[in-house]
N, C-alpha and C. Protein backbone atom coordinates (compact mmCIF):
# COMPACT_ATOMS: atom_id res chain seq x y z
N UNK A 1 0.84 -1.17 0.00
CA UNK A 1 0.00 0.00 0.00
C UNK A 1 0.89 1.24 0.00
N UNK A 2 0.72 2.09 -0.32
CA UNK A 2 1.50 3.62 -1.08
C UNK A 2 0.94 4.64 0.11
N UNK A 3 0.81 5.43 0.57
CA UNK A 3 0.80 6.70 1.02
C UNK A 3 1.21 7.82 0.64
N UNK A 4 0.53 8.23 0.09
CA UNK A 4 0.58 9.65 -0.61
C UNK A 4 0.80 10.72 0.40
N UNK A 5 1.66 11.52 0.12
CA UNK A 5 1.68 13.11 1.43
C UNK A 5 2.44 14.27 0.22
N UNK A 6 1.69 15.55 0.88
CA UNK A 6 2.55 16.57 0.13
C UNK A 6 2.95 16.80 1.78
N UNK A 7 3.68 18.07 1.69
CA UNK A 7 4.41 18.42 3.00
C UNK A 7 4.15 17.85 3.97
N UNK A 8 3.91 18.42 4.99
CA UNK A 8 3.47 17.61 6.28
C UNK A 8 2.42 16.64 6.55
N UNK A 9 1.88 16.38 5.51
CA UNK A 9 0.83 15.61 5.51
C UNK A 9 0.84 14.50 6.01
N UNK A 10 2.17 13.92 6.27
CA UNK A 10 2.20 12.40 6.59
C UNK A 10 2.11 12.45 8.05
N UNK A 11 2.31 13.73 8.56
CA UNK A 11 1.38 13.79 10.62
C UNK A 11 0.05 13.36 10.81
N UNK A 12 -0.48 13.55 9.98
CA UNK A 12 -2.23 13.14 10.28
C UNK A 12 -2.17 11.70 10.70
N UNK A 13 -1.77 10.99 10.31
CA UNK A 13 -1.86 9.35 11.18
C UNK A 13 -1.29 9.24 12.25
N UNK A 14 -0.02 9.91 12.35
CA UNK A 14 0.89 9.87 13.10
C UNK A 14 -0.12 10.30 14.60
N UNK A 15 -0.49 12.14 14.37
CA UNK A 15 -1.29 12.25 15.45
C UNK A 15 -2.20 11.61 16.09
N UNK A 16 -2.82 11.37 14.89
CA UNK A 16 -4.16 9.71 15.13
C UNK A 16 -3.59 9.23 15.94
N UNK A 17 -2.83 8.64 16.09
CA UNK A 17 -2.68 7.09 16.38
C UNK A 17 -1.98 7.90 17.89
N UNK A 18 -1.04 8.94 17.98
CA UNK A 18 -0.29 8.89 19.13
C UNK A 18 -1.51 9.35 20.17
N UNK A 19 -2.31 10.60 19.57
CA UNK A 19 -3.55 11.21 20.65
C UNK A 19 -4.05 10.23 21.11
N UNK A 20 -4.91 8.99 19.85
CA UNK A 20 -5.95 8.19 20.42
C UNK A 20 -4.89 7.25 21.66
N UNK A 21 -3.58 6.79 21.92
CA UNK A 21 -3.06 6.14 22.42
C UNK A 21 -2.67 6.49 23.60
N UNK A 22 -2.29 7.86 24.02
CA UNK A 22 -1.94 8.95 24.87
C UNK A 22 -3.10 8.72 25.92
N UNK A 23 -5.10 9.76 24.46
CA UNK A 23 -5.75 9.47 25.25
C UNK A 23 -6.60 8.42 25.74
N UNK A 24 -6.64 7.16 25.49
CA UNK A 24 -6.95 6.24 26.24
C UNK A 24 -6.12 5.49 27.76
N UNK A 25 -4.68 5.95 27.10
CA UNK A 25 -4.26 5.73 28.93
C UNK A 25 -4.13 6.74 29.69
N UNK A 26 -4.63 8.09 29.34
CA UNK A 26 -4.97 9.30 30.61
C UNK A 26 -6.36 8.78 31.21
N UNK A 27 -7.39 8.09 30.07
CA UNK A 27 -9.00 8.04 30.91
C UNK A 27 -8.29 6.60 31.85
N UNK A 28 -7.61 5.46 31.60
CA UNK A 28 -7.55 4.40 32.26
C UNK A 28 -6.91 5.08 33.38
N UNK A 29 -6.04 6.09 33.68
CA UNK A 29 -5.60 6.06 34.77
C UNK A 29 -6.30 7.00 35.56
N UNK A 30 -7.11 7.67 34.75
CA UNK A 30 -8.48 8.82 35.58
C UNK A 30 -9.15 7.35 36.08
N UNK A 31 -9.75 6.88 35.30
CA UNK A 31 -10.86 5.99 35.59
C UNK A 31 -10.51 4.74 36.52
N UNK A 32 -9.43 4.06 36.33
CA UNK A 32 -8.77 3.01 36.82
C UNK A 32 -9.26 2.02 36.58
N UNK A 33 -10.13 1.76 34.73
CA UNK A 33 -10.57 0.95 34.41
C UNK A 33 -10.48 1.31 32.68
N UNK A 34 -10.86 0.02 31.62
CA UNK A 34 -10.87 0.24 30.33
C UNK A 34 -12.01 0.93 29.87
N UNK A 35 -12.21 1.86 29.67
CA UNK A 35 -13.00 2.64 28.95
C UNK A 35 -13.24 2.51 27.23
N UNK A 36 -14.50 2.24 26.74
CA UNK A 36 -14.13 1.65 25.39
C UNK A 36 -14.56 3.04 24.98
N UNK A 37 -15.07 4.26 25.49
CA UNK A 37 -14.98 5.25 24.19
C UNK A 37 -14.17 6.13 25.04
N UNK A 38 -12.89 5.79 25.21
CA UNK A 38 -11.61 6.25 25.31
C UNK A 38 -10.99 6.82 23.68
N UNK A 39 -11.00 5.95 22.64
CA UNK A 39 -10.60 6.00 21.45
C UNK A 39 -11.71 7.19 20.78
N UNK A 40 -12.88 7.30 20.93
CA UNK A 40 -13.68 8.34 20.09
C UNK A 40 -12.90 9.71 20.93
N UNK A 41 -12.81 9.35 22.11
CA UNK A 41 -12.32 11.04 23.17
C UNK A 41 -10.90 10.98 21.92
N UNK A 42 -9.97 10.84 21.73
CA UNK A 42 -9.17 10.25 21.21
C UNK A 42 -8.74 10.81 19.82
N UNK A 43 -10.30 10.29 18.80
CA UNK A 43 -10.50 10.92 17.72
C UNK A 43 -11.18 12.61 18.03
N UNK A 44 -11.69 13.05 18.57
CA UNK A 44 -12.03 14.27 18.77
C UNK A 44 -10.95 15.04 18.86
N UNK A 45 -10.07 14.82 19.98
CA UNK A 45 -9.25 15.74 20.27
C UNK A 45 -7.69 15.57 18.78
N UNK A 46 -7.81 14.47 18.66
CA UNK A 46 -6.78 14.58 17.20
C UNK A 46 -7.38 15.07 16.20
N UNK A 47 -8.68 15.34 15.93
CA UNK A 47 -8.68 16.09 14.90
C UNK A 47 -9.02 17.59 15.60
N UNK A 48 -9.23 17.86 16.59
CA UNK A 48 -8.36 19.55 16.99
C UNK A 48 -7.25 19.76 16.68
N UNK A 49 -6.22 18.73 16.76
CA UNK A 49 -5.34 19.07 16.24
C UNK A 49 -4.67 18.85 15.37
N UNK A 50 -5.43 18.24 14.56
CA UNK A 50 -5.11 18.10 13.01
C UNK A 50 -5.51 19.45 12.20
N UNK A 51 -6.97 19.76 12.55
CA UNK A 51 -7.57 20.96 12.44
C UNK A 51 -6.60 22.75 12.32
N UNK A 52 -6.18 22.46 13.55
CA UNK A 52 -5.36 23.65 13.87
C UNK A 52 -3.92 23.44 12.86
N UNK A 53 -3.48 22.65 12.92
CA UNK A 53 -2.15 22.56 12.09
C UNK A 53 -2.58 22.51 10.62
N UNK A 54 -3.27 22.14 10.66
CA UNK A 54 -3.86 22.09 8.97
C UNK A 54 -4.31 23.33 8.40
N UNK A 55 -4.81 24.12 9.47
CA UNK A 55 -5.04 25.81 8.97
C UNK A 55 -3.84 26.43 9.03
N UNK A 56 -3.22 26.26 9.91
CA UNK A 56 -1.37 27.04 10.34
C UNK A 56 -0.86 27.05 8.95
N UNK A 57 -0.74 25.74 8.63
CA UNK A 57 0.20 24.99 7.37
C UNK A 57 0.02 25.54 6.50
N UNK A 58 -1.60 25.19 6.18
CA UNK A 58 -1.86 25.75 4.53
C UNK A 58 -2.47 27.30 4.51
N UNK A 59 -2.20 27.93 5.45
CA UNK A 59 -2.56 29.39 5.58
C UNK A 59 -2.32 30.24 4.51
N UNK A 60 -3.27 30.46 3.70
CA UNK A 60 -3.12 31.47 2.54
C UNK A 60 -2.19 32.30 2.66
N UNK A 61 -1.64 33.16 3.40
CA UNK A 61 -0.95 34.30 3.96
C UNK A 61 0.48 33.76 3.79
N UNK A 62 0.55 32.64 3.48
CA UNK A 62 1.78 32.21 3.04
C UNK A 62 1.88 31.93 1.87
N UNK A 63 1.18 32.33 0.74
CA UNK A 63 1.00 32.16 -0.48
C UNK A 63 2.53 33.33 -1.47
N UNK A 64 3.18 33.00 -2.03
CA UNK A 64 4.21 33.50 -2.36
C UNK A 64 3.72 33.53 -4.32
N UNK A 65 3.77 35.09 -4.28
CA UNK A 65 4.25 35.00 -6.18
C UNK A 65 5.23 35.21 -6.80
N UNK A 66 5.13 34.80 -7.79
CA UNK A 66 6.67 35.09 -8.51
C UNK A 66 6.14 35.34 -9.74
N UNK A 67 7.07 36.01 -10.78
CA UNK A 67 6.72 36.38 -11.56
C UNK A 67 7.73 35.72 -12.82
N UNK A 68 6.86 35.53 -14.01
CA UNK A 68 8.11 35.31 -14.89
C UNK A 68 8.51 35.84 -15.92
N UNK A 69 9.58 36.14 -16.05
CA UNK A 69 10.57 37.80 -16.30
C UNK A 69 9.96 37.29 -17.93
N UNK A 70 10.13 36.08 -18.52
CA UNK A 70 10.62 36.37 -19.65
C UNK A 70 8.82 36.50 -20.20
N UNK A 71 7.59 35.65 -19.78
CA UNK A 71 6.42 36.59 -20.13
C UNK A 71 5.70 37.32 -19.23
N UNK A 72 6.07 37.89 -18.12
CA UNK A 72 5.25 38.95 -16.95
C UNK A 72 4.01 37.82 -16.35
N UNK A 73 3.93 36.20 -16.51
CA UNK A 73 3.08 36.18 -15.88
C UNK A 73 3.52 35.77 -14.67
N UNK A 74 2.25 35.93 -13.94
CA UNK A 74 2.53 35.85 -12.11
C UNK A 74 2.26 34.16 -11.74
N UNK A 75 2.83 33.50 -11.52
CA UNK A 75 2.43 32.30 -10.64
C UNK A 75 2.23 32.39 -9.39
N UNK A 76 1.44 31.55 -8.64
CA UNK A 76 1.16 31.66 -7.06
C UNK A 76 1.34 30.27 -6.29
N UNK A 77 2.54 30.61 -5.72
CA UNK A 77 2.99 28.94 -5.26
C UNK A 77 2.18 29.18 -3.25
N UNK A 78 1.23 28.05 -3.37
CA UNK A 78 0.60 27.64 -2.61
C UNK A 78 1.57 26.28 -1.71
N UNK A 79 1.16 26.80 0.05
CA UNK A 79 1.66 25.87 0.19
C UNK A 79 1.03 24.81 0.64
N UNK A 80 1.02 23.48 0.25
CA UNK A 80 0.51 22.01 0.35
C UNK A 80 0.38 20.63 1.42
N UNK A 81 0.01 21.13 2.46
CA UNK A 81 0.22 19.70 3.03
C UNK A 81 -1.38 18.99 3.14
N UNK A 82 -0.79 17.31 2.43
CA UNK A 82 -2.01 17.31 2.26
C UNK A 82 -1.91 15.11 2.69
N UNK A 83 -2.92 14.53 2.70
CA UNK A 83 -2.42 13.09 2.59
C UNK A 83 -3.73 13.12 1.49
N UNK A 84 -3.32 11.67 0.74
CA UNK A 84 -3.91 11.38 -0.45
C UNK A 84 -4.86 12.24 -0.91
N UNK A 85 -4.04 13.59 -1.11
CA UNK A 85 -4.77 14.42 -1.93
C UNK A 85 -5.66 15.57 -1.10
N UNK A 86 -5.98 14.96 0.17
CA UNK A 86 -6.83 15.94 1.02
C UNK A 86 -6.01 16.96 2.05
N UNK A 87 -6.26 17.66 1.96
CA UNK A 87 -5.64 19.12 2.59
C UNK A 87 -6.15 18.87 3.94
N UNK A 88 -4.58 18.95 4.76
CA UNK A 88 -4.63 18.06 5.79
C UNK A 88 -5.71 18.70 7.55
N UNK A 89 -6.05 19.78 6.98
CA UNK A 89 -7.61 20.37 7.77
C UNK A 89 -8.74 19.40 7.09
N UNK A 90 -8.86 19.27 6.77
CA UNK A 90 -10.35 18.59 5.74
C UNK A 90 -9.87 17.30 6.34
N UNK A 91 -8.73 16.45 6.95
CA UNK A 91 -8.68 15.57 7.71
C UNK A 91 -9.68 15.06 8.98
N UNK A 92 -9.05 16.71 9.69
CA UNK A 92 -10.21 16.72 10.72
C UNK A 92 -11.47 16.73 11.06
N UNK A 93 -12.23 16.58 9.96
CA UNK A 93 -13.43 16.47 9.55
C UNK A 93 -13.54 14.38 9.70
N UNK A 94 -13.00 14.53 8.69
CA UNK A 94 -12.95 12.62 8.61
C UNK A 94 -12.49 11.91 9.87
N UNK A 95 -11.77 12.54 10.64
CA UNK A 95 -11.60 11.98 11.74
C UNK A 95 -12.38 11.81 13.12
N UNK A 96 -12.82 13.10 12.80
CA UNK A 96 -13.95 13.12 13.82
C UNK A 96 -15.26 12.45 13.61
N UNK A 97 -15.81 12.67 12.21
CA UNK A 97 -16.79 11.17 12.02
C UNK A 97 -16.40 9.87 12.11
N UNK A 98 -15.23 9.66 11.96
CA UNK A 98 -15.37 8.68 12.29
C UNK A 98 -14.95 8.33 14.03
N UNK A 99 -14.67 9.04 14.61
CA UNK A 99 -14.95 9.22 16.41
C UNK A 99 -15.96 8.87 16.60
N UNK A 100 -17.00 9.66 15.87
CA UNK A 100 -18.24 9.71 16.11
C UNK A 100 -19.50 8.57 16.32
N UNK A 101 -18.74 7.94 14.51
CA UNK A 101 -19.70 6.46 14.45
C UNK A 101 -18.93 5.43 15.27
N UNK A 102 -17.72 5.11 16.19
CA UNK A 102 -16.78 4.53 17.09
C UNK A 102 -17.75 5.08 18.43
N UNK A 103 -18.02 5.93 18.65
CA UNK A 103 -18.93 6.54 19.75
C UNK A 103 -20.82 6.06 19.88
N UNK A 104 -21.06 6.05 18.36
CA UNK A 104 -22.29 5.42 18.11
C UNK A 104 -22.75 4.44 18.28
N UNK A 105 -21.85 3.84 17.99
CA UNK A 105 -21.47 2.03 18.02
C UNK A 105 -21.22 1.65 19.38
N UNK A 106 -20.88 1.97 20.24
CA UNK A 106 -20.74 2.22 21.36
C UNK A 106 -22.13 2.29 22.14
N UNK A 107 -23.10 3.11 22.02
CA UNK A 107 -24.06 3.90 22.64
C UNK A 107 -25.11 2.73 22.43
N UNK A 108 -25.38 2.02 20.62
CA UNK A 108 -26.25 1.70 20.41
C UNK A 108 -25.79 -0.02 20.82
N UNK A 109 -24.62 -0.25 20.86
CA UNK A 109 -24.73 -1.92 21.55
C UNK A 109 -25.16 -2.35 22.41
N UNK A 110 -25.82 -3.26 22.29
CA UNK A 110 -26.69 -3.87 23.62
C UNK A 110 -25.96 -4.48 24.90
């Protein structure tokens, strides 16, 4: 399997995986028991901060032009971090649904 990343893009799993891991053993040692929607708390808070870095990163305001001498036109180099293609804010979206239905699934088991 391939993984695609432009710049920083290849953090989005990384955070995944370290938040949801972090926060499931802060609730076990709050709780002093296994908590199974430890992992949705987990996904919420990694995509805050996927969220936030993903706006930092690709912040327009860092958009640089250049111009080219020999026909005056302007290019606008944008900068990119993204995993398979998705701009790595629009992560935090996907991550948190899927917290969500991990949280659902949860609620609605008998």
């Amino acid at each position: 399997m391939f993984i695609i990343w432009r710049g920083y893009g290849f953090l989005v799993p990384i955070i995944t995986i370290i938040t949801g891991a972090l926060t499931t053993v802060f609730i076990h040692l709050i709780f002093k028991s296994n908590q199974p929607w430890g992992i949705s708390v987990g996904s919420f808070v990694a995509a805050a901060i996927i969220w936030f870095w993903g706006k930092k990163l690709n912040d327009p305001a860092k958009n640089r032009i250049m111009v080219d001498k020999a026909t005056g036109q302007e290019l606008i180099l944008k900068p990119n971090h993204s995993l398979f293609f998705i701009k790595m804010q629009y992560w935090a979206f996907i991550i948190a649904a899927l917290g969500l239905i991990t949280l659902i699934g949860l609620l609605v088991k008998p």
